[in-house]
C-alpha atoms as a PDB file:
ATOM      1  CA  UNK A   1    -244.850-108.972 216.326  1.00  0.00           C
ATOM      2  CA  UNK A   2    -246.276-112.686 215.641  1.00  0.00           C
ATOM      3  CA  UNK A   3    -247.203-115.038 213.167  1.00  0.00           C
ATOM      4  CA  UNK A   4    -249.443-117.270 213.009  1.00  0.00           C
ATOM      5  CA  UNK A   5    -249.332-120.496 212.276  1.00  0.00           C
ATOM      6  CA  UNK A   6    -252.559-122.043 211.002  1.00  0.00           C
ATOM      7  CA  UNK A   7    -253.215-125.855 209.810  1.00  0.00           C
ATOM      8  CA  UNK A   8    -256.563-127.477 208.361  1.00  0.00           C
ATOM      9  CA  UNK A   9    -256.672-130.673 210.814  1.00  0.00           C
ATOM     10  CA  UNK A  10    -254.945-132.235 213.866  1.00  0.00           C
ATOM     11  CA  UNK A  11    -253.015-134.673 211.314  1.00  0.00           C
ATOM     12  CA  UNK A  12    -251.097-131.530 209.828  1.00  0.00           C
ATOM     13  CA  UNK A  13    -249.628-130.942 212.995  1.00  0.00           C
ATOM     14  CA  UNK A  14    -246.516-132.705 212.406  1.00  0.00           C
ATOM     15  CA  UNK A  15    -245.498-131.496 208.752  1.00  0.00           C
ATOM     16  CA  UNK A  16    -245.936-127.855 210.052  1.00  0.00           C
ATOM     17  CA  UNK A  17    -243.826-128.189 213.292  1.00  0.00           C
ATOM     18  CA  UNK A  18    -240.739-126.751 210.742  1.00  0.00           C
ATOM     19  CA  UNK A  19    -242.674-123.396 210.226  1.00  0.00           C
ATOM     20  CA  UNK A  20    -242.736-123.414 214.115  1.00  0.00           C
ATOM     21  CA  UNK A  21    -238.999-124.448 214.672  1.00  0.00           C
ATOM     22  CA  UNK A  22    -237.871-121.165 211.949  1.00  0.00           C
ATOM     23  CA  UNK A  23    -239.844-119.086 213.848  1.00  0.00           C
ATOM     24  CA  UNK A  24    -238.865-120.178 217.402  1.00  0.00           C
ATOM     25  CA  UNK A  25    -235.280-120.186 216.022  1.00  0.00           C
ATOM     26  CA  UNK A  26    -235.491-116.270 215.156  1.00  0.00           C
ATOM     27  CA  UNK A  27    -237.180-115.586 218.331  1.00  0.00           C
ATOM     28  CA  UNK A  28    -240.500-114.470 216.972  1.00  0.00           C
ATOM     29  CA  UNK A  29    -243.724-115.591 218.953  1.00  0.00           C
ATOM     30  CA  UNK A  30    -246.019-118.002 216.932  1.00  0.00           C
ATOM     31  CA  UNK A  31    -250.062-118.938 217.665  1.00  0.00           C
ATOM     32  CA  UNK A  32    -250.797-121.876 216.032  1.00  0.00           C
ATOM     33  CA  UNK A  33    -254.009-122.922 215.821  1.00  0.00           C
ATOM     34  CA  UNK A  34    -256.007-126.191 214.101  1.00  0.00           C
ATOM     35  CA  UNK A  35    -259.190-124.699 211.899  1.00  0.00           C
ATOM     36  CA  UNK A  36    -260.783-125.823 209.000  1.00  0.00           C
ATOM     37  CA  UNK A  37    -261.865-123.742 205.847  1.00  0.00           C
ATOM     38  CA  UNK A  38    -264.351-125.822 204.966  1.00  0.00           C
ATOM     39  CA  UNK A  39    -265.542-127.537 208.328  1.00  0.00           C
ATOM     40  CA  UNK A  40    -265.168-123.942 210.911  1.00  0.00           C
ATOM     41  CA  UNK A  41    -265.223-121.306 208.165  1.00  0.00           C
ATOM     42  CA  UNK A  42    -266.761-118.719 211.136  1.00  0.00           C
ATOM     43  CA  UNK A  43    -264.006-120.010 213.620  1.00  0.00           C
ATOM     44  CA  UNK A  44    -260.922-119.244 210.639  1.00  0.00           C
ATOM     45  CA  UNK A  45    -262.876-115.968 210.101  1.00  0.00           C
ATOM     46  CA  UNK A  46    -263.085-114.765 213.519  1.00  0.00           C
ATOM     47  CA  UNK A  47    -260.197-115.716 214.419  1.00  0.00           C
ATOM     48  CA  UNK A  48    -258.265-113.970 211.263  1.00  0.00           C
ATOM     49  CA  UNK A  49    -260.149-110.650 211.649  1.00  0.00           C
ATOM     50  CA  UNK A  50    -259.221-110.029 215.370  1.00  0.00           C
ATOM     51  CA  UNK A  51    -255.561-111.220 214.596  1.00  0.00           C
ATOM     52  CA  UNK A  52    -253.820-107.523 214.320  1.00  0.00           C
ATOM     53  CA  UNK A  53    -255.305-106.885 217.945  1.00  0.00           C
ATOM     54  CA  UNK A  54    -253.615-109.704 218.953  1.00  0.00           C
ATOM     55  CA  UNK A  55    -249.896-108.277 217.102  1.00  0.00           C
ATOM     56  CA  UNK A  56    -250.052-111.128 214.366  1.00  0.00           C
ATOM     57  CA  UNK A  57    -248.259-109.741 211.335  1.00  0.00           C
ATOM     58  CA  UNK A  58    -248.377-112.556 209.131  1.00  0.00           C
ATOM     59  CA  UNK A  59    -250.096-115.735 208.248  1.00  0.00           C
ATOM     60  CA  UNK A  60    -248.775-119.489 207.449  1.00  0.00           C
ATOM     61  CA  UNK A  61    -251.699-121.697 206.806  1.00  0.00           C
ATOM     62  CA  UNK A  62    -251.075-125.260 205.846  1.00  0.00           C
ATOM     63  CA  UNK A  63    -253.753-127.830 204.264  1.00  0.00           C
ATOM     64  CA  UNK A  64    -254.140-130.085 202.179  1.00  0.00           C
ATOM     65  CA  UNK A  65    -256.421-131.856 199.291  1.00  0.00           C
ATOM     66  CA  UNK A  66    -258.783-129.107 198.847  1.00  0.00           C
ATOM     67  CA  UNK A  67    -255.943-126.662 200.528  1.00  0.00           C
ATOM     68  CA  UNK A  68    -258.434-123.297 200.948  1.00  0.00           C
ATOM     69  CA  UNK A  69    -257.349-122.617 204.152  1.00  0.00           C
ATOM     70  CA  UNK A  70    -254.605-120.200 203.173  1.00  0.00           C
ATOM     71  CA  UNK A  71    -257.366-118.626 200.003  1.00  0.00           C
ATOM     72  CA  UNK A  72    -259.604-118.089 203.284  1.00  0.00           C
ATOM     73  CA  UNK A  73    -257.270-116.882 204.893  1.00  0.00           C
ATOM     74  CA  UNK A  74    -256.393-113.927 202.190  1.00  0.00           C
ATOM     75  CA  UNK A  75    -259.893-113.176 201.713  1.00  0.00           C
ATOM     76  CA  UNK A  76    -260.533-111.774 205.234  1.00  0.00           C
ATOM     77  CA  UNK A  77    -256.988-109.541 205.580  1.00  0.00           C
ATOM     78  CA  UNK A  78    -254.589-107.676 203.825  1.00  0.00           C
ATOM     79  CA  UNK A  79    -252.029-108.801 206.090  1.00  0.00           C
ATOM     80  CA  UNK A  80    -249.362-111.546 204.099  1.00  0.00           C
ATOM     81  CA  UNK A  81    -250.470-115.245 204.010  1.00  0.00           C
ATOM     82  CA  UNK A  82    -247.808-117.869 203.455  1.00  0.00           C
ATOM     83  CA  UNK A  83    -249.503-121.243 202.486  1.00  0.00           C
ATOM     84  CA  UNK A  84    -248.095-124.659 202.908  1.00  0.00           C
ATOM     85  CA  UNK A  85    -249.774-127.209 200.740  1.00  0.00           C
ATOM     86  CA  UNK A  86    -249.378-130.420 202.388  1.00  0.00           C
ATOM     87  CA  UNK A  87    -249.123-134.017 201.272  1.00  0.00           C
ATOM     88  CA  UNK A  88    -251.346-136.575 202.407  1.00  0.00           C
ATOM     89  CA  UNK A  89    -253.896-137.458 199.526  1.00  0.00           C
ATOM     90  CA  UNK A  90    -253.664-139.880 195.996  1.00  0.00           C
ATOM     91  CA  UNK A  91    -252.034-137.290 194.586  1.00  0.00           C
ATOM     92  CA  UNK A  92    -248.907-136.619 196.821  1.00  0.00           C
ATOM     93  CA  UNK A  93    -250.092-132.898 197.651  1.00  0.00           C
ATOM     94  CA  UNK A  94    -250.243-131.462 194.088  1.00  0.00           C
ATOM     95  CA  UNK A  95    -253.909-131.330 194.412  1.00  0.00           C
ATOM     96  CA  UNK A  96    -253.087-128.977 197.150  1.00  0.00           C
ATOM     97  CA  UNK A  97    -250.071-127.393 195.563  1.00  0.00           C
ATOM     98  CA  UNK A  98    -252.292-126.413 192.847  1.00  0.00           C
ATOM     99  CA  UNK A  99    -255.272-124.702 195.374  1.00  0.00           C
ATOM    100  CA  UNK A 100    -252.696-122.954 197.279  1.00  0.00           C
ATOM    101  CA  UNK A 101    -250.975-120.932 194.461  1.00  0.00           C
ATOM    102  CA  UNK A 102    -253.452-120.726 191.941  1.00  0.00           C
ATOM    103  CA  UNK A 103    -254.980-117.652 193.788  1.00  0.00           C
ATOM    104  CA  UNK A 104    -257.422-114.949 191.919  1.00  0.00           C
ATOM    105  CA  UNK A 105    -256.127-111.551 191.132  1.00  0.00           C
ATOM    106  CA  UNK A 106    -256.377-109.298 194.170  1.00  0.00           C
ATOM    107  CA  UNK A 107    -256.138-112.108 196.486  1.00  0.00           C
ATOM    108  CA  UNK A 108    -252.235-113.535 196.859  1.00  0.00           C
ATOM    109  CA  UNK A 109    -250.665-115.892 199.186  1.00  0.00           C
ATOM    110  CA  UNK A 110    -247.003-116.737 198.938  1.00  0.00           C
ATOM    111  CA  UNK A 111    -246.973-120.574 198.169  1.00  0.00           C
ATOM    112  CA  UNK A 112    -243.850-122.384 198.757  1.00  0.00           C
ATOM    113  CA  UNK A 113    -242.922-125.844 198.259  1.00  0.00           C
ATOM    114  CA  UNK A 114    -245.557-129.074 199.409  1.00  0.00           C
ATOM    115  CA  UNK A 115    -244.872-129.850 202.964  1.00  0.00           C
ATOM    116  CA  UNK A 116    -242.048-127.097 202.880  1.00  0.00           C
ATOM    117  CA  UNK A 117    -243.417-125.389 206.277  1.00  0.00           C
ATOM    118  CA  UNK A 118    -239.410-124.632 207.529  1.00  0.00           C
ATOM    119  CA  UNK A 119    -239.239-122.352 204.359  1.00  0.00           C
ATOM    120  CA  UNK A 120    -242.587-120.301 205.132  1.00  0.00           C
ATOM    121  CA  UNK A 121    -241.378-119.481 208.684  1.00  0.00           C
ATOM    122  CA  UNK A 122    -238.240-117.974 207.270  1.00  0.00           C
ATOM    123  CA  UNK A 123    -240.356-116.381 204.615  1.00  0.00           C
ATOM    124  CA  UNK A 124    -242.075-114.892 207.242  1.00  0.00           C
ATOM    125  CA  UNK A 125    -239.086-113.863 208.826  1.00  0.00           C
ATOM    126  CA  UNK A 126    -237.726-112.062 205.979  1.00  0.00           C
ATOM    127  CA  UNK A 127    -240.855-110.130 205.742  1.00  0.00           C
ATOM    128  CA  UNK A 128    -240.872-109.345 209.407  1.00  0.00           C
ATOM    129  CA  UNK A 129    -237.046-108.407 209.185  1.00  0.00           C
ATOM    130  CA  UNK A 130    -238.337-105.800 206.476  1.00  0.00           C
ATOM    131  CA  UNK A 131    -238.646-103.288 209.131  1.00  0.00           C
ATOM    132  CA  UNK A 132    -236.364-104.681 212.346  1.00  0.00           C
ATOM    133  CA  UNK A 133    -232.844-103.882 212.089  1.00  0.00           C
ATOM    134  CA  UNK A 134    -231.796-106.206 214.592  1.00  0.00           C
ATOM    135  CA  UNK A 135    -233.929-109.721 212.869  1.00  0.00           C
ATOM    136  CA  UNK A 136    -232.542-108.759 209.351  1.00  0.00           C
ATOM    137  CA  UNK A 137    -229.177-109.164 211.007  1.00  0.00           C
ATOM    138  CA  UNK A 138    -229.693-112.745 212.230  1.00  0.00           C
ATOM    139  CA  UNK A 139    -230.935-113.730 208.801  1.00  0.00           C
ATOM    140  CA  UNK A 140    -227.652-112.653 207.620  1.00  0.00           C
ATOM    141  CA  UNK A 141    -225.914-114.831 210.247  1.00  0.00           C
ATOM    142  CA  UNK A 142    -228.005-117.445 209.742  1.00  0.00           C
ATOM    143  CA  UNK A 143    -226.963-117.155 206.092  1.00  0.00           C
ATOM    144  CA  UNK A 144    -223.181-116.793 207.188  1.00  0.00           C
ATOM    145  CA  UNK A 145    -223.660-120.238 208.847  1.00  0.00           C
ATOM    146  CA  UNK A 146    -225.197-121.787 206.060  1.00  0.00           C
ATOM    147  CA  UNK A 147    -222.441-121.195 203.789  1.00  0.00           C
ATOM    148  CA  UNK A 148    -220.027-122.452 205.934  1.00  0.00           C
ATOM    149  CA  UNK A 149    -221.727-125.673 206.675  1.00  0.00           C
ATOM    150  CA  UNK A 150    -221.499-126.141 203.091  1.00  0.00           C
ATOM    151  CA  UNK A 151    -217.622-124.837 202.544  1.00  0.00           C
ATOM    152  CA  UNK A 152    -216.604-127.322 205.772  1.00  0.00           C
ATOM    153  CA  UNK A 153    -218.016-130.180 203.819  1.00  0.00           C
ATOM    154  CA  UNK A 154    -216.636-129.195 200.796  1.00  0.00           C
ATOM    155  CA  UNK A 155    -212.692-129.374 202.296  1.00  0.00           C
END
């Protein structure tokens, strides 16, 4: 079981390096890869459609300004797509924001917060840990340790 991480140019490397760090921290193998929507639109599709044979499970696409990467993404699979709308342009990423969640019917991807790729590797997690036992028992621990981070500070 993978996920793969996808992001629109070289430049988002950086701001998606959290979605890599949840993952790597849960021990589930990541791809990422750098593709463009609008620039390789036969490279994202190719490389979406042959994902199951490679055990990919889920998508995380971050972009910004336009943001269709993670739209493109949904379009060619049924398999969840997490997008990441990144900062970067005059308006601070809400341009993106807005292309990432405002999907058509039939056609969702899980949007989370701009540049908030930490939170869609643990997404991803949770929906991985749907059926594995074993993950949905670190989440818990990872939860147990969050809590007391905050309780020790609180003393």
């Amino acid at each position: 079981m993978k996920v793969a991480v996808i992001m629109g140019s070289a430049s988002d490397k950086e701001k998606m390096m959290g979605a890599v760090d949840a993952l790597n921290e849960f021990g589930i193998e990541c791809e990422s890869k750098i593709m463009s929507a609008h620039r390789s639109p036969e490279l994202v599709k190719d490389y979406v459609t042959s994902a199951p044979d490679r055990g990919i499970r889920v998508f995380i696409c971050g972009a910004g300004y336009a943001a269709h990467l993670a739209g493109c993404v949904a379009g060619q699979t049924t398999l969840p797509v997490i997008g990441v709308p990144l900062s970067g342009s005059a308006l601070s990423g809400q341009d993106s924001l807005y292309a990432t969640v405002q999907m058509p019917k039939g056609v969702p991807v899980a949007t989370v917060a701009i540049d908030g790729a930490y939170n869609a590797g643990l997404l991803a997690v949770q929906m991985l840990s749907l059926a594995n036992a074993p993950l949905q028992e670190k989440l818990k621990a990872y939860r147990t340790r969050m809590a007391e981070e905050v309780a020790k500070k609180n003393q």
